[in-house]
Structure formats: C-alpha cells, structure tokens
N, C-alpha and C. Protein backbone atom coordinates (compact mmCIF):
# COMPACT_ATOMS: atom_id res chain seq x y z
N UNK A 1 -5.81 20.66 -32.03
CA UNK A 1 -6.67 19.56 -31.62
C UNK A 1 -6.74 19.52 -30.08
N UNK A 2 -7.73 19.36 -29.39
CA UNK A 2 -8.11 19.69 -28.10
C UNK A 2 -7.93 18.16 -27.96
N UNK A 3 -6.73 17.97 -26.25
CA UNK A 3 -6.56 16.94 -26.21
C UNK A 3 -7.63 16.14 -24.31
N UNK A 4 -7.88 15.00 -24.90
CA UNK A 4 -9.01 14.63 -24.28
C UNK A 4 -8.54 13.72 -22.48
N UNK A 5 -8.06 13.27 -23.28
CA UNK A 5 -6.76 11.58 -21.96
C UNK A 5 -5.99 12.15 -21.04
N UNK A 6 -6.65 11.67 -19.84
CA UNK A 6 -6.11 12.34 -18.14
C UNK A 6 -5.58 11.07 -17.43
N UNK A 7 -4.76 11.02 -16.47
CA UNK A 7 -4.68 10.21 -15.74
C UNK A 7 -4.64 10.75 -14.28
N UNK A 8 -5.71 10.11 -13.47
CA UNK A 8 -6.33 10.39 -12.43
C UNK A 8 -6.15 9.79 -11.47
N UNK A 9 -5.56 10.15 -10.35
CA UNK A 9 -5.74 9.69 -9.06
C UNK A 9 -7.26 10.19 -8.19
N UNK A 10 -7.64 8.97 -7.32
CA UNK A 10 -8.72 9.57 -6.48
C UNK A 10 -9.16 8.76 -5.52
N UNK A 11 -9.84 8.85 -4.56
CA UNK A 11 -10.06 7.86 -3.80
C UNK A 11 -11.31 7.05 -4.10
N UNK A 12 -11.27 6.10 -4.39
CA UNK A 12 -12.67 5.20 -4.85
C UNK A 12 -13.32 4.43 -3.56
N UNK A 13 -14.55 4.14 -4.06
CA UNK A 13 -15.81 3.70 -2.90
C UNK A 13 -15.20 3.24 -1.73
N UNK A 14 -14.15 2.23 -1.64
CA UNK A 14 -13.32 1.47 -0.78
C UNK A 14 -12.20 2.18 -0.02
N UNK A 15 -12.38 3.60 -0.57
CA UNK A 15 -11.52 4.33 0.30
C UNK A 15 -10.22 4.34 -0.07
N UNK A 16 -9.63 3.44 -1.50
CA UNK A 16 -8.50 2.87 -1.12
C UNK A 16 -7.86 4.00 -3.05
N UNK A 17 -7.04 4.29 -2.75
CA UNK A 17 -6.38 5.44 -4.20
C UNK A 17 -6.50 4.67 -5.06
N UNK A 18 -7.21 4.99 -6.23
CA UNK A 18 -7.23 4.21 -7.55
C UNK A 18 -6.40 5.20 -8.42
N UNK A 19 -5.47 4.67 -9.44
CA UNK A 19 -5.30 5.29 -10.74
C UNK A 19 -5.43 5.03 -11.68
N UNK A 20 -6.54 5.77 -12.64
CA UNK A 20 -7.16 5.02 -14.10
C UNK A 20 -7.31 6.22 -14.83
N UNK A 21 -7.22 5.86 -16.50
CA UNK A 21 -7.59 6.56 -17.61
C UNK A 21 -9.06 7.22 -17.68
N UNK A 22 -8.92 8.63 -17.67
CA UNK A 22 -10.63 9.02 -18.15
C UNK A 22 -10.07 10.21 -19.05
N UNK A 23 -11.69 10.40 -19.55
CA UNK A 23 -12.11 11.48 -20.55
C UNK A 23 -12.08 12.50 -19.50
N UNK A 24 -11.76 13.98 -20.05
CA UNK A 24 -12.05 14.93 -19.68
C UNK A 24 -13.39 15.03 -19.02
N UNK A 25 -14.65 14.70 -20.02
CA UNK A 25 -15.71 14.84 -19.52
C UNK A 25 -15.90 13.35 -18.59
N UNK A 26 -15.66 12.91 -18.32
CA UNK A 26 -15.41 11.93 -17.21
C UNK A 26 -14.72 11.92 -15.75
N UNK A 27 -14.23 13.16 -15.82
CA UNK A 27 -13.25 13.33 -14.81
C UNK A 27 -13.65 13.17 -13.36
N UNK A 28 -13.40 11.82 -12.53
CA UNK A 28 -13.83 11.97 -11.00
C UNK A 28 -13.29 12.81 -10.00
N UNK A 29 -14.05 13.01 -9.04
CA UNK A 29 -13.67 13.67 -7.88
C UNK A 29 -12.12 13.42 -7.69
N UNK A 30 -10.81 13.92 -8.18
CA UNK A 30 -9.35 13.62 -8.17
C UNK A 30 -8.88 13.89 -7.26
N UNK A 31 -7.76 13.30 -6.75
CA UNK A 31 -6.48 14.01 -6.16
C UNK A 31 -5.32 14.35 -6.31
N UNK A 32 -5.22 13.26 -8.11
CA UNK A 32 -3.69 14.28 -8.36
C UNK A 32 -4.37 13.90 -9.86
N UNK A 33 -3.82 15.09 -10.57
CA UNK A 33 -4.37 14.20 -12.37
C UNK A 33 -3.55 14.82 -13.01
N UNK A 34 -2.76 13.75 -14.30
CA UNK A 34 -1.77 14.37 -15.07
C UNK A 34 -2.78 14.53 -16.15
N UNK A 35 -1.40 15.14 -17.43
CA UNK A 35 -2.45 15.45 -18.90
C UNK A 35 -2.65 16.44 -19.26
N UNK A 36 -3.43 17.11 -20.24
CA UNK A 36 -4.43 16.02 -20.82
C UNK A 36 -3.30 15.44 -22.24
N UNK A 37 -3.51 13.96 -22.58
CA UNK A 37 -3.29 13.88 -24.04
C UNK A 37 -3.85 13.24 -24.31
N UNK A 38 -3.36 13.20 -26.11
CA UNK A 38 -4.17 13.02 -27.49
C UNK A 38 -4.94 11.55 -27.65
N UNK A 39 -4.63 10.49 -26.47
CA UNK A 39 -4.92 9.44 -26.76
C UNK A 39 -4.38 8.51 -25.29
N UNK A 40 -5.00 7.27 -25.09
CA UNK A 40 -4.57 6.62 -23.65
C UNK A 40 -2.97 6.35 -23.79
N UNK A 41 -3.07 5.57 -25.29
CA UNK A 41 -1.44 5.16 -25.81
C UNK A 41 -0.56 6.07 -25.20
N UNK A 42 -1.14 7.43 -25.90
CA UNK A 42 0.08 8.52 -25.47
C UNK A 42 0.23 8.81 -24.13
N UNK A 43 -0.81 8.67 -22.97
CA UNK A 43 -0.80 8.86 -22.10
C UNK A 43 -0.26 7.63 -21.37
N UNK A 44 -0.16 6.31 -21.46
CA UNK A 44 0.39 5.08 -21.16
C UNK A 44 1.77 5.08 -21.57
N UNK A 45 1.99 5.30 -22.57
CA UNK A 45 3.78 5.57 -23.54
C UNK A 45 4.54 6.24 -22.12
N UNK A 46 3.60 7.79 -22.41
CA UNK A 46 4.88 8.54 -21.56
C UNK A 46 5.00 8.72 -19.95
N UNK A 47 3.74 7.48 -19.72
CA UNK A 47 4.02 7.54 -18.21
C UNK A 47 4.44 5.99 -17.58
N UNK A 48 4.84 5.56 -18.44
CA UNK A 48 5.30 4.30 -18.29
C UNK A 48 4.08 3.16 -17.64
N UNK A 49 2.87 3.18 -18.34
CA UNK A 49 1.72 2.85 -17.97
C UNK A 49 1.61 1.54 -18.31
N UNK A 50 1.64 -0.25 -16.98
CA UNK A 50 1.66 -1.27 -17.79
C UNK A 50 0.27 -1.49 -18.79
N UNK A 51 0.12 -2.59 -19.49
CA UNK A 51 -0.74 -3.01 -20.65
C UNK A 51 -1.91 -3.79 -19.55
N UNK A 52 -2.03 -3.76 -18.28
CA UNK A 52 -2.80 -4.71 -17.39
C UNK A 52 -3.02 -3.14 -16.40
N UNK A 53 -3.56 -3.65 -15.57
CA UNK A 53 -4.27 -2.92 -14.34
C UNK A 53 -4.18 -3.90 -13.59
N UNK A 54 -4.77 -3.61 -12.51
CA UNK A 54 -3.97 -3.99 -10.71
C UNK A 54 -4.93 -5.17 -10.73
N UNK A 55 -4.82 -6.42 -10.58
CA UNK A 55 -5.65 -8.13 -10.28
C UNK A 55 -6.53 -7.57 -9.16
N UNK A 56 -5.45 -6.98 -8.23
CA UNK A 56 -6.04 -6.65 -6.85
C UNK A 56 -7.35 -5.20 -6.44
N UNK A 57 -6.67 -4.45 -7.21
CA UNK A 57 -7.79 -2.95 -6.82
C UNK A 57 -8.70 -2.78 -8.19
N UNK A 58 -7.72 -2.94 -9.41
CA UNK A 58 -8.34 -2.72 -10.64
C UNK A 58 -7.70 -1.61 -11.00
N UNK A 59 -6.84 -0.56 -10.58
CA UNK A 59 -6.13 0.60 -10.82
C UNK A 59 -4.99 0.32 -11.76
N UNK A 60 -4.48 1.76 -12.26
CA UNK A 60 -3.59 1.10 -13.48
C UNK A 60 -2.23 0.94 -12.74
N UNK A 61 -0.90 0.34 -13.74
CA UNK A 61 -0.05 0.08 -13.12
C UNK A 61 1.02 0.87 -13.31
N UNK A 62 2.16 1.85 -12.71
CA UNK A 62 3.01 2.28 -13.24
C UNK A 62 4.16 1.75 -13.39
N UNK A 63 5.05 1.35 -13.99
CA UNK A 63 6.05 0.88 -14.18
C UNK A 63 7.62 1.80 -14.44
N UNK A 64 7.06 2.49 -13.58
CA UNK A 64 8.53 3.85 -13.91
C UNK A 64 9.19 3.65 -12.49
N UNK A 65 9.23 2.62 -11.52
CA UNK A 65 9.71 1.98 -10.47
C UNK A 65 11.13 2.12 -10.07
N UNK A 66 12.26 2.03 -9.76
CA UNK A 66 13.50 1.51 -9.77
C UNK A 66 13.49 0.01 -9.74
N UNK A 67 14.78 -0.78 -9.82
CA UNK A 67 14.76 -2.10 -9.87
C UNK A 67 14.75 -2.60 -8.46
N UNK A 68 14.06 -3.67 -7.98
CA UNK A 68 12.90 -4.74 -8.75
C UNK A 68 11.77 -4.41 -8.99
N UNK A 69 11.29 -3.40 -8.67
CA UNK A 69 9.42 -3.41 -8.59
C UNK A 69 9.11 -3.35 -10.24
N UNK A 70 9.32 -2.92 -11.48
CA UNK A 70 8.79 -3.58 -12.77
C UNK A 70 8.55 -5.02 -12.65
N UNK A 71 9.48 -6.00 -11.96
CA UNK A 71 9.55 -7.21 -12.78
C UNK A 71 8.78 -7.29 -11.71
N UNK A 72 8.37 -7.31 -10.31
CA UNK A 72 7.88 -7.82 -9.43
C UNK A 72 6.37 -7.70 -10.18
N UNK A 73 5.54 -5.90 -10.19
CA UNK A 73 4.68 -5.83 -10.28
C UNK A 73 3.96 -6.49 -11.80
N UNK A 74 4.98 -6.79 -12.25
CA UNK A 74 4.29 -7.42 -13.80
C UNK A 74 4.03 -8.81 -13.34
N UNK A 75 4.88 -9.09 -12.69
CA UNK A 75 4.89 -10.47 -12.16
C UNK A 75 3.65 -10.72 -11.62
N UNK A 76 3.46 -9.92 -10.64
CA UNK A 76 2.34 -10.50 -9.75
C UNK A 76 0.92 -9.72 -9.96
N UNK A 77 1.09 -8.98 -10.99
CA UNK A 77 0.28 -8.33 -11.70
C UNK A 77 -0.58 -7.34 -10.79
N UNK A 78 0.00 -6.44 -10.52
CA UNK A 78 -1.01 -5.48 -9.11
C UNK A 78 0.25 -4.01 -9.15
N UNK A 79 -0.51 -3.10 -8.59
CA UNK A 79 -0.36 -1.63 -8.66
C UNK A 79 0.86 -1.75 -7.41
N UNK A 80 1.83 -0.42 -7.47
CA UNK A 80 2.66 -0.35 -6.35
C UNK A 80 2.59 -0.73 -4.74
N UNK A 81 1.06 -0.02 -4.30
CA UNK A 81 0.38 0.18 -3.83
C UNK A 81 0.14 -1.20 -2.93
N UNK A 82 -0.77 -1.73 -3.97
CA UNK A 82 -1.22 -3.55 -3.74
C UNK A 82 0.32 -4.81 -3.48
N UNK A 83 1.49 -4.02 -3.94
CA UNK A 83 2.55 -5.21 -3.94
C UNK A 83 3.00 -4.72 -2.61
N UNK A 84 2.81 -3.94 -2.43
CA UNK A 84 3.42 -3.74 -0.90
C UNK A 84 1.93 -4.14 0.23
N UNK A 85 1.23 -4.01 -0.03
CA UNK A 85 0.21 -4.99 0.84
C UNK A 85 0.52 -6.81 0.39
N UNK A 86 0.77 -7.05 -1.02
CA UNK A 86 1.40 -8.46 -0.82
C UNK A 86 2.45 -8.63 0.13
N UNK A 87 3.39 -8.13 0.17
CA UNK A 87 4.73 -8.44 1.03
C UNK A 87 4.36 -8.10 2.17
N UNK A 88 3.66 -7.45 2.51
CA UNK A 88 3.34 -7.15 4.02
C UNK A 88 2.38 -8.38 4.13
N UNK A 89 1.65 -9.15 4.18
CA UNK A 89 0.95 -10.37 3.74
C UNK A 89 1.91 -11.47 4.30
N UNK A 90 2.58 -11.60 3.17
CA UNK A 90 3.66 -12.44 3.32
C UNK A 90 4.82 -11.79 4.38
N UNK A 91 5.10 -11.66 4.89
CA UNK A 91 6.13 -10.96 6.26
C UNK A 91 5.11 -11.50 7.41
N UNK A 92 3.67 -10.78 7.08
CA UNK A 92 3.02 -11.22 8.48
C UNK A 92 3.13 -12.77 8.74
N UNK A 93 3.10 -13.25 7.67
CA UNK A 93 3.08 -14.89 8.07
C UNK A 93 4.20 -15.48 8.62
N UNK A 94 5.26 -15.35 8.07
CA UNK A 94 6.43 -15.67 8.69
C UNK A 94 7.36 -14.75 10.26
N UNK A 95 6.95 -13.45 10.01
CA UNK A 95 7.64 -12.59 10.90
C UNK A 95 6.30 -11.92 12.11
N UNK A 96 7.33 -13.06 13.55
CA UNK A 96 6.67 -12.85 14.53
C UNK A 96 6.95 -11.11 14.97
N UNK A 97 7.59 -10.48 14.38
CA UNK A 97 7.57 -8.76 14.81
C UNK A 97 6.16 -8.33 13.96
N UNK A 98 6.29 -9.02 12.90
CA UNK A 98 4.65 -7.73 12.13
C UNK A 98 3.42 -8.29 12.20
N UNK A 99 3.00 -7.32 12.79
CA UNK A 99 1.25 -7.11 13.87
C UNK A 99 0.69 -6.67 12.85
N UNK A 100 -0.79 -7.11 13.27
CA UNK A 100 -1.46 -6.72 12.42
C UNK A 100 -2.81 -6.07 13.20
N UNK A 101 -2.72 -4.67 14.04
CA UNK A 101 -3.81 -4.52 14.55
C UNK A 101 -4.87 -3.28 14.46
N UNK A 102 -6.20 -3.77 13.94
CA UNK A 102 -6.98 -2.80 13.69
C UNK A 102 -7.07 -2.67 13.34
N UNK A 103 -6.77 -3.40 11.74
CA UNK A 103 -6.57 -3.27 9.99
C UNK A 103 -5.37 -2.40 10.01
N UNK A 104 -4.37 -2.27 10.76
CA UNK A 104 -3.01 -1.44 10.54
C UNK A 104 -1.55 -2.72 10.51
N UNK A 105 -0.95 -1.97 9.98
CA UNK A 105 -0.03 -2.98 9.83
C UNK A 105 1.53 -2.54 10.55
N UNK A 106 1.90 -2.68 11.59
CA UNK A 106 3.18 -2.21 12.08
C UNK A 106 4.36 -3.81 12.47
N UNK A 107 5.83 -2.98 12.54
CA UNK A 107 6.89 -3.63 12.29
C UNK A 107 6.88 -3.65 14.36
N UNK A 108 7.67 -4.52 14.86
CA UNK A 108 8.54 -4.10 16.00
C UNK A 108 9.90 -4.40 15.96
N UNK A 109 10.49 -3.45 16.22
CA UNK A 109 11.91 -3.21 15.83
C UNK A 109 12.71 -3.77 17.61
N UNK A 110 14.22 -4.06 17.46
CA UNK A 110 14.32 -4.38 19.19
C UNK A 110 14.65 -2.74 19.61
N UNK A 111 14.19 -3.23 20.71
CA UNK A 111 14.54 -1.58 21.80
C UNK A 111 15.58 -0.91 22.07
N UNK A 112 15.98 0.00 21.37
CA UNK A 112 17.37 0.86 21.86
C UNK A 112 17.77 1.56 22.66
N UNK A 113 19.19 0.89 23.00
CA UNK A 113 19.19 1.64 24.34
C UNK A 113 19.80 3.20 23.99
N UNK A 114 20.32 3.76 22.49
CA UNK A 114 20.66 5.09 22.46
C UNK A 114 19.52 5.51 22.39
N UNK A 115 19.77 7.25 21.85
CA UNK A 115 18.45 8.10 21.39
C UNK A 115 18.08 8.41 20.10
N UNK A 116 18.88 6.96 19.45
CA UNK A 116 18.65 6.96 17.88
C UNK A 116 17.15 6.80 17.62
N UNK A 117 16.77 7.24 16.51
CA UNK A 117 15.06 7.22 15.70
C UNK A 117 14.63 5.58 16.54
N UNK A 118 13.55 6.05 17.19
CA UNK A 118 12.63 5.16 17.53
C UNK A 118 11.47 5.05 17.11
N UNK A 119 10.31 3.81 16.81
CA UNK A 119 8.73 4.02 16.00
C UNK A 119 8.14 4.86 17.48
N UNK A 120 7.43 5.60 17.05
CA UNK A 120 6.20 6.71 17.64
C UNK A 120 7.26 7.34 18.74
N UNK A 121 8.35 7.59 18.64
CA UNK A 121 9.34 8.63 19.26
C UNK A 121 9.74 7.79 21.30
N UNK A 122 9.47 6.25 20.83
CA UNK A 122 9.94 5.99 21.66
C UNK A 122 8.86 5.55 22.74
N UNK A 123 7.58 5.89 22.19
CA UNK A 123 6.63 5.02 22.79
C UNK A 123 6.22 4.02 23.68
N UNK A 124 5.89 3.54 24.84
CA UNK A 124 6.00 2.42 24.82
C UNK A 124 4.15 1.98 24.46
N UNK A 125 4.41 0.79 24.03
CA UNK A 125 3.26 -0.40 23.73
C UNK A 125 3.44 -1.42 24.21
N UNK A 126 2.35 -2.15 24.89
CA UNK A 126 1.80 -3.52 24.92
C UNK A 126 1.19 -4.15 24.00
N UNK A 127 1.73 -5.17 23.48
CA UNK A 127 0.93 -5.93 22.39
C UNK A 127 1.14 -7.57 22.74
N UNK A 128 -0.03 -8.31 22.52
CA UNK A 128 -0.63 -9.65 22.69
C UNK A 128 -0.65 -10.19 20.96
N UNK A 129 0.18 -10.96 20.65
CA UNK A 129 -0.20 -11.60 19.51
C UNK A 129 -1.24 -12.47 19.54
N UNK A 130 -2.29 -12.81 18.74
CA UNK A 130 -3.37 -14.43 18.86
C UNK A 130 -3.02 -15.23 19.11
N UNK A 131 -1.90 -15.91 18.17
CA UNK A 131 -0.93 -16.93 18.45
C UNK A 131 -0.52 -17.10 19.76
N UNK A 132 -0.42 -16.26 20.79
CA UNK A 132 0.06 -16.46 22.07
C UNK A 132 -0.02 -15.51 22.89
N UNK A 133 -1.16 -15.56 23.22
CA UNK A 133 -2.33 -14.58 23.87
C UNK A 133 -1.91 -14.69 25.35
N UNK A 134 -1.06 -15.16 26.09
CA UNK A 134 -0.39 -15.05 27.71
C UNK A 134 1.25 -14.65 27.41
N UNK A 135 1.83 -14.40 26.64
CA UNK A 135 2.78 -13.48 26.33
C UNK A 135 3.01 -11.72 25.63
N UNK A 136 3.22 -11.10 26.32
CA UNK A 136 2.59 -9.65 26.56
C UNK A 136 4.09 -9.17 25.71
N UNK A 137 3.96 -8.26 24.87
CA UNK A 137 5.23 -8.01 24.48
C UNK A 137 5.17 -5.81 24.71
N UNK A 138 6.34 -6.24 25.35
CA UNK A 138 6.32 -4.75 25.15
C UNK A 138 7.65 -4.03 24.57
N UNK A 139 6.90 -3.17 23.71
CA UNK A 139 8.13 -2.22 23.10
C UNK A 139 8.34 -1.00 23.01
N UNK A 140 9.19 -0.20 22.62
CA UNK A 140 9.36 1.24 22.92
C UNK A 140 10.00 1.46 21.14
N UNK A 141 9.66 0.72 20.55
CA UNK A 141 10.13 0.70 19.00
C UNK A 141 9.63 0.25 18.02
N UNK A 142 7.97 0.79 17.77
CA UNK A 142 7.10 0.60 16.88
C UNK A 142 7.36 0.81 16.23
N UNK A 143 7.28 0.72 14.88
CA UNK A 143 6.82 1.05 13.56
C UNK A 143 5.64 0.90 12.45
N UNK A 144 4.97 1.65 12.48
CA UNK A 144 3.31 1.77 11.54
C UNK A 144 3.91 1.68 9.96
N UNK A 145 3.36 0.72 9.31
CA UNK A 145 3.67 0.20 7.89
C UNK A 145 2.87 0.52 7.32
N UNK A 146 1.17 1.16 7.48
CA UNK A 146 0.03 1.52 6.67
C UNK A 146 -1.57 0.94 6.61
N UNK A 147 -2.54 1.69 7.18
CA UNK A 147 -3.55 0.94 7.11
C UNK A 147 -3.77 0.21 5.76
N UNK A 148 -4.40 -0.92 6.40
CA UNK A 148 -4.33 -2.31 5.19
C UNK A 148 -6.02 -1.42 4.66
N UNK A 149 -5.96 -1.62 3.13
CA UNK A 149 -6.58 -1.03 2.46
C UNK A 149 -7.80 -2.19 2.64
N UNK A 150 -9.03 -1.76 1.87
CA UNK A 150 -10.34 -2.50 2.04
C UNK A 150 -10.08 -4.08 1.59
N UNK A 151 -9.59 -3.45 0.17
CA UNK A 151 -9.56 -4.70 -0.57
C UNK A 151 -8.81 -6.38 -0.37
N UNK A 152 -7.57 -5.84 0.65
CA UNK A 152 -6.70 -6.23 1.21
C UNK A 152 -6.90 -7.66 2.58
N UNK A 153 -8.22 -6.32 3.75
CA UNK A 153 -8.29 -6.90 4.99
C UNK A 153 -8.91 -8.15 5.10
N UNK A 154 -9.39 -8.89 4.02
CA UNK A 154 -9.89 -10.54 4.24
C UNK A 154 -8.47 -11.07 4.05
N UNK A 155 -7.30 -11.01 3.08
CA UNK A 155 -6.24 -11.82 3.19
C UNK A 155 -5.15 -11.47 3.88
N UNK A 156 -5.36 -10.13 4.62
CA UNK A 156 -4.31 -9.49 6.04
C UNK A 156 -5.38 -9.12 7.53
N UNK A 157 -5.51 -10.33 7.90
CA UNK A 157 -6.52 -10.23 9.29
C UNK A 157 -6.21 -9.57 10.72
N UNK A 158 -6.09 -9.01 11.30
CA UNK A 158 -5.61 -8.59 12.61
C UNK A 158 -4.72 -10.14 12.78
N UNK A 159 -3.97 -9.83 13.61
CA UNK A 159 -3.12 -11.43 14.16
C UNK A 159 -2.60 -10.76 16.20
N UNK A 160 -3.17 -9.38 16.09
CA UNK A 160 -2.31 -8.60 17.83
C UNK A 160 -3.61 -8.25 18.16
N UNK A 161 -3.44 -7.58 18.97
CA UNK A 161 -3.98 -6.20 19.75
C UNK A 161 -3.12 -5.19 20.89
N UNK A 162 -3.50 -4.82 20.67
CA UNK A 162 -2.78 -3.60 21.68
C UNK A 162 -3.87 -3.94 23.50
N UNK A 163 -3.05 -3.68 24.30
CA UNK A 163 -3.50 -4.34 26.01
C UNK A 163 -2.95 -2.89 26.81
C-alpha cells in the first residue's frame, strides 16, 4: 500500500516556518519533510503530534519537548516556535535588558571584564530605550534572541533603537 501522510516544514506567506500535515500530492515548497505514512494518526502517533495546532501561526504542535514545554505548549496552546515569542513578550515587559529593535529581539547581559563569551564577540552598542529616550546605554554584551516573526510584531513592538 503506497503510503500518502508527510509532515512538512516550509516557510509560509509571512515568512515565518509552518509545520502541517499534507498529501503527497499536496506537497509545498518544503524545508524539512518527514514520512511518508499510512494515515495523519500514524503520522501524529509517532511524532508526538498535539490534537490542536498553533492559536498563534496555525502550524502543528510537537510535543516530543523535554520538561516543561508539553505542559506549557498545551497550555497556551501554540507551536515551540510561538511559546518562545510568548516569553520573549512577556520578559520584554518586565525586563529593562530586553530590546526590542527592528522587529529583533536581543538580551543585554552586564559587561565583562574577562575574555569570557561575549553577545556579537564583544561589540560595543548604543542603545536608547522609548521609555527613556535621554539615557544612552552602552554595552559590549549583546545578545540577539531572534527576529520576531510576522505574526508576532503587533504584540512585540520595537521598545529601543540602536544611536
């Protein structure tokens, strides 16, 4: 029996990685695709595929995680992907280190004085938060967390800029 059920990664209209069930003869432009099997079940069973898809992108959910991300992502019902744009969401609000500039999302770490791992090898940056646009912060210990995906940038707004 010629088996039909793929699971597909690819980048969709928004630019942003979707992963969803198709037919063989359905198959989009991919970038990673498991499979094929006999049925979605079987293909959901053995890839630990939740019974929902992502609130946020619409992509499916995997649940083969380490602990917490099952209970998180069932919880809040959204793809790996999308729960880490939630928490980065939530961090930006409370944590005056994470910027949000350019639809990118970076950490600032404090400045070290060894030659231990520094963000962008030690860099330095100027950055202006909104919040307090005559305080200039500068660091030599960026860290880039991931452009904020399409779907994302109305509820993660720029909050910096770079000067």
């Amino acid at each position: 029996m010629k088996k039909y059920w793929y699971i597909t990664e690819y980048k969709a209209k928004d630019k942003f990685e979707k992963i969803v069930f198709c037919k063989e003869k359905d198959l989009p432009q991919w970038t990673s695709c498991i499979g094929p099997y006999d049925s979605e079940e079987e293909a959901r069973e053995k890839n630990m595929i939740a019974d929902f898809v992502c609130s946020k992108c619409g992509g499916l959910v995997g649940l083969h995680y380490t602990d917490p991300y099952p209970q998180r992502l069932t919880e809040h019902k959204l793809c790996f992907k999308c729960e880490h744009f939630r928490e980065v969401k939530e961090v930006a609000e409370r944590d005056k280190n994470r910027v949000i500039i350019e639809g990118n999302s970076y950490h600032i770490e404090p400045d070290r004085a060894d030659g231990f791992f520094k963000g962008f090898g030690g860099r330095q940056f100027k950055i202006v938060r909104n919040d307090d646009p005559t305080n200039i912060i500068t660091t030599r210990n960026l860290w880039h967390q991931g452009e904020i995906p399409e779907v994302w940038k109305k509820d993660i707004p720029d909050n910096a800029k770079f000067v």
